[in-house]
Protein backbone atom coordinates (compact mmCIF):
# COMPACT_ATOMS: atom_id res chain seq x y z
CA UNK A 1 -7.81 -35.68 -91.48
CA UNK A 2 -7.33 -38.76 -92.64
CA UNK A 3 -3.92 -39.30 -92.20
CA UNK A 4 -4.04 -37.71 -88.34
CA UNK A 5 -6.50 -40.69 -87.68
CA UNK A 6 -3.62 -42.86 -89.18
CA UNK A 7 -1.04 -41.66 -87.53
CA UNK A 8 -2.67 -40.66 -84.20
CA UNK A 9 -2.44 -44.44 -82.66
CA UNK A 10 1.45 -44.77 -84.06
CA UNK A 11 2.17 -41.37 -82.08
CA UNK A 12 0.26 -42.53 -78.96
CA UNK A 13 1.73 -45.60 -78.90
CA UNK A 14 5.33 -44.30 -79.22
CA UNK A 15 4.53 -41.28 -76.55
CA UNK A 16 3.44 -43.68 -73.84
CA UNK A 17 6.30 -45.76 -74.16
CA UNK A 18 8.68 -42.50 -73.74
CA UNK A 19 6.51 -41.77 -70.86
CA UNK A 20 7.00 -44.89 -69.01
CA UNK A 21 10.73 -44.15 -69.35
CA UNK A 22 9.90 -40.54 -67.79
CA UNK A 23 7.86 -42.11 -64.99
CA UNK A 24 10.38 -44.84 -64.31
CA UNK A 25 13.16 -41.97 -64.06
CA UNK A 26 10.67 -39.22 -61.51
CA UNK A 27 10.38 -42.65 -58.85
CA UNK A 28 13.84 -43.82 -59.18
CA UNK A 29 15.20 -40.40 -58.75
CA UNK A 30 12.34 -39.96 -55.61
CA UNK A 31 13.28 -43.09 -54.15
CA UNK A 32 16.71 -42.42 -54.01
CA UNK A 33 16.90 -38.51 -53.52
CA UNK A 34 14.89 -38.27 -50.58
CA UNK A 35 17.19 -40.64 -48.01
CA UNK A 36 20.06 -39.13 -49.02
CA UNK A 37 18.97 -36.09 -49.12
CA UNK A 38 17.86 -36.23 -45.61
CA UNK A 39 21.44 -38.17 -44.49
CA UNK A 40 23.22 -34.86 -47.12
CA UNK A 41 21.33 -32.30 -44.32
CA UNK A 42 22.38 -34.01 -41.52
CA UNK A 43 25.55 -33.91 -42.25
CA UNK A 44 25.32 -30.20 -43.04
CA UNK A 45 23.83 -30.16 -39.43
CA UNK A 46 26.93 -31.78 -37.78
CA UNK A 47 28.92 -30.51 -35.42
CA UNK A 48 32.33 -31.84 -37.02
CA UNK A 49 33.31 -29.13 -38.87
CA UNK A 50 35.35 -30.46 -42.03
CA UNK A 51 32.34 -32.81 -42.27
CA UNK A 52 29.91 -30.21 -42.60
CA UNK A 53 31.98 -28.16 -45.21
CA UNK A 54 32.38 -30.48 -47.38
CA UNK A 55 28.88 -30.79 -48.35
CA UNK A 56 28.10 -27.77 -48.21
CA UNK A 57 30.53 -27.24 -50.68
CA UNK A 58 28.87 -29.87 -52.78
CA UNK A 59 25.41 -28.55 -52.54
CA UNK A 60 26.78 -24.69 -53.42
CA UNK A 61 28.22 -26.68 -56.88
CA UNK A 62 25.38 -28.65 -57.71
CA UNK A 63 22.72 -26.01 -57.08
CA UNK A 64 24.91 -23.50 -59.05
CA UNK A 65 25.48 -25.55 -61.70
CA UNK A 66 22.81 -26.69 -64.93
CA UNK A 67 21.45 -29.73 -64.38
CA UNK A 68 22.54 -30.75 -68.19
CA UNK A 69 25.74 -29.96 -67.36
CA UNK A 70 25.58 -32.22 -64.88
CA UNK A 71 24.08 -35.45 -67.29
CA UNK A 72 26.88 -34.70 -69.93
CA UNK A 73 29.49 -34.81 -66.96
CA UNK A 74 28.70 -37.70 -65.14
CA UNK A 75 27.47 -39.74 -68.38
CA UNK A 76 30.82 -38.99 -70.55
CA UNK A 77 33.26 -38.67 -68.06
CA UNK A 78 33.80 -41.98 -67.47
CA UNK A 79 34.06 -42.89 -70.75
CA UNK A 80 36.21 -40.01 -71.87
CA UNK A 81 38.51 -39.52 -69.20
CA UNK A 82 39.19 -42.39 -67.74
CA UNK A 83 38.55 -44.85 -70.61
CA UNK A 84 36.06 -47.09 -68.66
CA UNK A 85 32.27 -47.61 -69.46
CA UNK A 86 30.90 -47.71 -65.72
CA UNK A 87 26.64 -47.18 -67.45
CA UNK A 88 26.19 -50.05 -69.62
CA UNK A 89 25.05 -49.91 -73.20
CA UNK A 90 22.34 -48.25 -75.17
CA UNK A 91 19.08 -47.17 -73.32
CA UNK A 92 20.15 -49.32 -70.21
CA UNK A 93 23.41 -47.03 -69.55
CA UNK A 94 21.61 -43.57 -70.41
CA UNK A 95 19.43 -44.18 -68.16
CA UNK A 96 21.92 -45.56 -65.33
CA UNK A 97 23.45 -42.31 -65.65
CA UNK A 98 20.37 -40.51 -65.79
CA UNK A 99 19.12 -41.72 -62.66
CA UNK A 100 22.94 -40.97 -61.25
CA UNK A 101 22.40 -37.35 -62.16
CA UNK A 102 19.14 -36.86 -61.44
CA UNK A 103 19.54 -38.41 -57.41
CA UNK A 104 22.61 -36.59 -56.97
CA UNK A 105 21.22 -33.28 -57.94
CA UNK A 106 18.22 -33.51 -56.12
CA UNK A 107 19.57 -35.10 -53.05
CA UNK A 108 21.43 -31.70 -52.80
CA UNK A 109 18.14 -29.83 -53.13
CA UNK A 110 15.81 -31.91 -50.89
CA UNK A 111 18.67 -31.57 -47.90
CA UNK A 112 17.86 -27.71 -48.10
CA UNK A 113 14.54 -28.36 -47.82
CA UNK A 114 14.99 -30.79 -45.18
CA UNK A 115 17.74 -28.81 -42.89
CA UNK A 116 15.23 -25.76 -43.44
CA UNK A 117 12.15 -28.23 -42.15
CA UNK A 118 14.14 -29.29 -39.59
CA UNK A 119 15.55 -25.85 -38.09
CA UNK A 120 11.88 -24.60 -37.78
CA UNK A 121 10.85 -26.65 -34.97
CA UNK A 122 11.96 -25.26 -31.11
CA UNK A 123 15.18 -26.51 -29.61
CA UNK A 124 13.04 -26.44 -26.41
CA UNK A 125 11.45 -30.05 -27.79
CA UNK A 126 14.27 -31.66 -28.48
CA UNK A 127 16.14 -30.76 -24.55
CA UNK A 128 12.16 -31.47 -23.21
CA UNK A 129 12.66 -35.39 -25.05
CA UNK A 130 16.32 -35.37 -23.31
CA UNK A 131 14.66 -34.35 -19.98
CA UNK A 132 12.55 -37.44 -20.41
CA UNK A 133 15.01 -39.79 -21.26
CA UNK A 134 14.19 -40.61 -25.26
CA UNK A 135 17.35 -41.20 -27.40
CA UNK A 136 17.86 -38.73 -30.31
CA UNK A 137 16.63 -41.23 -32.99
CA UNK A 138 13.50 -41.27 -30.94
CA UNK A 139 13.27 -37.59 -30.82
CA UNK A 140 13.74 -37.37 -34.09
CA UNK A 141 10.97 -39.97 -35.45
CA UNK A 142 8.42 -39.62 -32.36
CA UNK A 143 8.88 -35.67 -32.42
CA UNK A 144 10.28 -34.02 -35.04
CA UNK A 145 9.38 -36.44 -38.03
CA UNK A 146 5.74 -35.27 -38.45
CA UNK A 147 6.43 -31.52 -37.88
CA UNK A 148 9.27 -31.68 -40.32
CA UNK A 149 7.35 -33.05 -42.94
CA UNK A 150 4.65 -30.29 -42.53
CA UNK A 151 7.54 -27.54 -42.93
CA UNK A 152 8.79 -29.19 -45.76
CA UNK A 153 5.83 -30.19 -47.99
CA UNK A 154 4.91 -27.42 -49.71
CA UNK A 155 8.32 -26.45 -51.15
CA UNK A 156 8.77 -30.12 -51.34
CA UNK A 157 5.86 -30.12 -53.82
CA UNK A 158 7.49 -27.27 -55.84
CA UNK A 159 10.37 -29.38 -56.42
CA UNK A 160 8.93 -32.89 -56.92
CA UNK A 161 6.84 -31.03 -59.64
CA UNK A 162 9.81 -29.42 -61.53
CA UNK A 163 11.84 -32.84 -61.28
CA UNK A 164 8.56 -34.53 -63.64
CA UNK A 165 9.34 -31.52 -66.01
CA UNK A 166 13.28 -31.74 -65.51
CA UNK A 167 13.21 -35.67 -66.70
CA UNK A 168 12.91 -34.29 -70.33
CA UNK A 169 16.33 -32.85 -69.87
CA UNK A 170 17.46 -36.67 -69.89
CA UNK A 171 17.34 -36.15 -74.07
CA UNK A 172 20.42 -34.75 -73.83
CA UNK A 173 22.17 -37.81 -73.81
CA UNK A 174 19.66 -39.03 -76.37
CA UNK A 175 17.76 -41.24 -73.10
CA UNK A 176 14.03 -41.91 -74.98
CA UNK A 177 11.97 -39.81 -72.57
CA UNK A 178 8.57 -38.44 -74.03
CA UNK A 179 9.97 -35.21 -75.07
CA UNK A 180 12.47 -37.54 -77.31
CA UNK A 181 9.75 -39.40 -78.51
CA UNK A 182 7.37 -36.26 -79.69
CA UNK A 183 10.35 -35.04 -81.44
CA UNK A 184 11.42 -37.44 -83.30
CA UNK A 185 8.50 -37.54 -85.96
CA UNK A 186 9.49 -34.28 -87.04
CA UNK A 187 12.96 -35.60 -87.93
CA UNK A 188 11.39 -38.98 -88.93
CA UNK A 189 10.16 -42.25 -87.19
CA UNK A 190 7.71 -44.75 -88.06
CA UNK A 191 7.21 -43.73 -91.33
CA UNK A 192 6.37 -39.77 -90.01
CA UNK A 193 8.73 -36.79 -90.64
CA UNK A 194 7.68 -33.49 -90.38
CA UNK A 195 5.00 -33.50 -87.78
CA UNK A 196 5.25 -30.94 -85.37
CA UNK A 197 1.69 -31.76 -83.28
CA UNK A 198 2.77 -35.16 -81.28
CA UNK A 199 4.86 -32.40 -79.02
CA UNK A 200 2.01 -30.55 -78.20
CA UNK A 201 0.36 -34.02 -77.12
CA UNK A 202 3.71 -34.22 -74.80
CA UNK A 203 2.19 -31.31 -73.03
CA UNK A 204 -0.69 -33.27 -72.16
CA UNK A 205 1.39 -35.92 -70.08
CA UNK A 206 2.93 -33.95 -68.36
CA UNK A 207 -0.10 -31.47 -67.04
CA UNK A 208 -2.04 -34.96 -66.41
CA UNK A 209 0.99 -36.26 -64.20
CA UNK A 210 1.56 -32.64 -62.35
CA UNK A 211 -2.03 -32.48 -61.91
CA UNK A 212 -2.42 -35.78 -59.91
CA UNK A 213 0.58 -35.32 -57.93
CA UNK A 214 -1.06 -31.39 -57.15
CA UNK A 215 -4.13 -33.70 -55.71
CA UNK A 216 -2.14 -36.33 -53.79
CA UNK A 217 0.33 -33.76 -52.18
CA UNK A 218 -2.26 -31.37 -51.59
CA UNK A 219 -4.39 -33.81 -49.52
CA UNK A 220 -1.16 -34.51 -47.61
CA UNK A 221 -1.01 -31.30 -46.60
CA UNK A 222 -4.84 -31.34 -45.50
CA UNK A 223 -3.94 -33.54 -43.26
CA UNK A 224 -1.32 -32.35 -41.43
CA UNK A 225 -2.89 -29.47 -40.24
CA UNK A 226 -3.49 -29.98 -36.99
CA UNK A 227 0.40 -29.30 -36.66
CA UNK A 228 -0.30 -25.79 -35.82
């Protein structure tokens, strides 16, 4: 018992540090896989055919593909294969290439999301904002925008929920996530080998996050009911 109250603080300490990292990669990889996400189903959307193809051809390979395939790809190719470190060193370039990986997958799956959001709402309000003269970027954001998001949010919150769990995938290119940080007291750090119970305290960051993002997108979607 004793030495659990010893190490407890050391563990703590070295878990909310790898959760910061884990944090710092879920808002990154928000921040940059919604826009593009939303520009990626537009451009599925478009009426110039090649255009259109294309990325749909890069969504069908991302979404068929692991993401960890994807992190070993895009963080050793560069180095590999064409003999040029693009990251940066240590922590600072796995997570450069993290965050890389992470927006570029997601992107893909948010522009489902959104092109499925967006396809829900009648044609007949889009030609009845023509009919009154508004430009299609007003359509769009004085229309559509609000309606959209409705359609969207609750598969949204599916995925912005798996990408918190999917950040621990990051350890595959040895980024120090939480995940990294549980497990490396059982192979030894800070004088601790062979512990096995600062992973099950992982679990508790992650329910705790998932939980408060279940609250905050849940009250979002309280209050756009009145879309009916």
């Amino acid at each position: 018992m004793d030495t659990f109250m010893e190490q407890l603080p050391i563990v703590v300490n070295s878990l909310n540090i790898g959760f910061l990292q884990t944090l710092k990669l879920f808002f990154v990889t928000l921040l940059g896989a919604l826009p593009i996400g939303l520009l990626i189903s537009f451009a599925t959307r478009s009426k110039i055919r090649p255009l259109s193809a294309f990325f749909k051809i890069i969504i069908w390979i991302v979404r068929g593909t692991p993401l960890m395939i994807q992190l070993l790809i895009i963080y050793y190719f560069p180095g590999l294969v064409l003999h040029q470190n693009i990251w940066g060193m240590a922590e600072t370039g796995r997570f450069n290439a993290s965050a890389v990986a992470f927006i570029f997958n997601y992107a893909c799956y948010f522009s489902e999301i959104f092109r499925g959001g967006i396809s829900r709402i009648p044609v007949g309000q889009e030609e009845a904002g023509m009919v009154l003269g508004m430009s299609k970027k007003d359509i769009f954001f004085k229309v559509k925008f609000l309606q959209m998001v409705k359609n969207i949010l609750p598969p949204m919150t599916n995925e912005i929920l798996t990408l918190v769990k999917d950040t621990s995938l990051a350890r595959i290119i040895a980024l120090q996530e939480v995940i990294w940080a549980g497990q490396a007291f059982m192979k030894g750090s800070q004088g601790i080998s062979g512990a096995i119970w600062p992973l099950f305290f992982t679990a508790l960051y992650y329910l705790i996050c998932n939980g408060i993002l279940t609250i905050i997108l849940g009250g979002m979607e309280k209050k756009l009911e009145y879309f009916k």
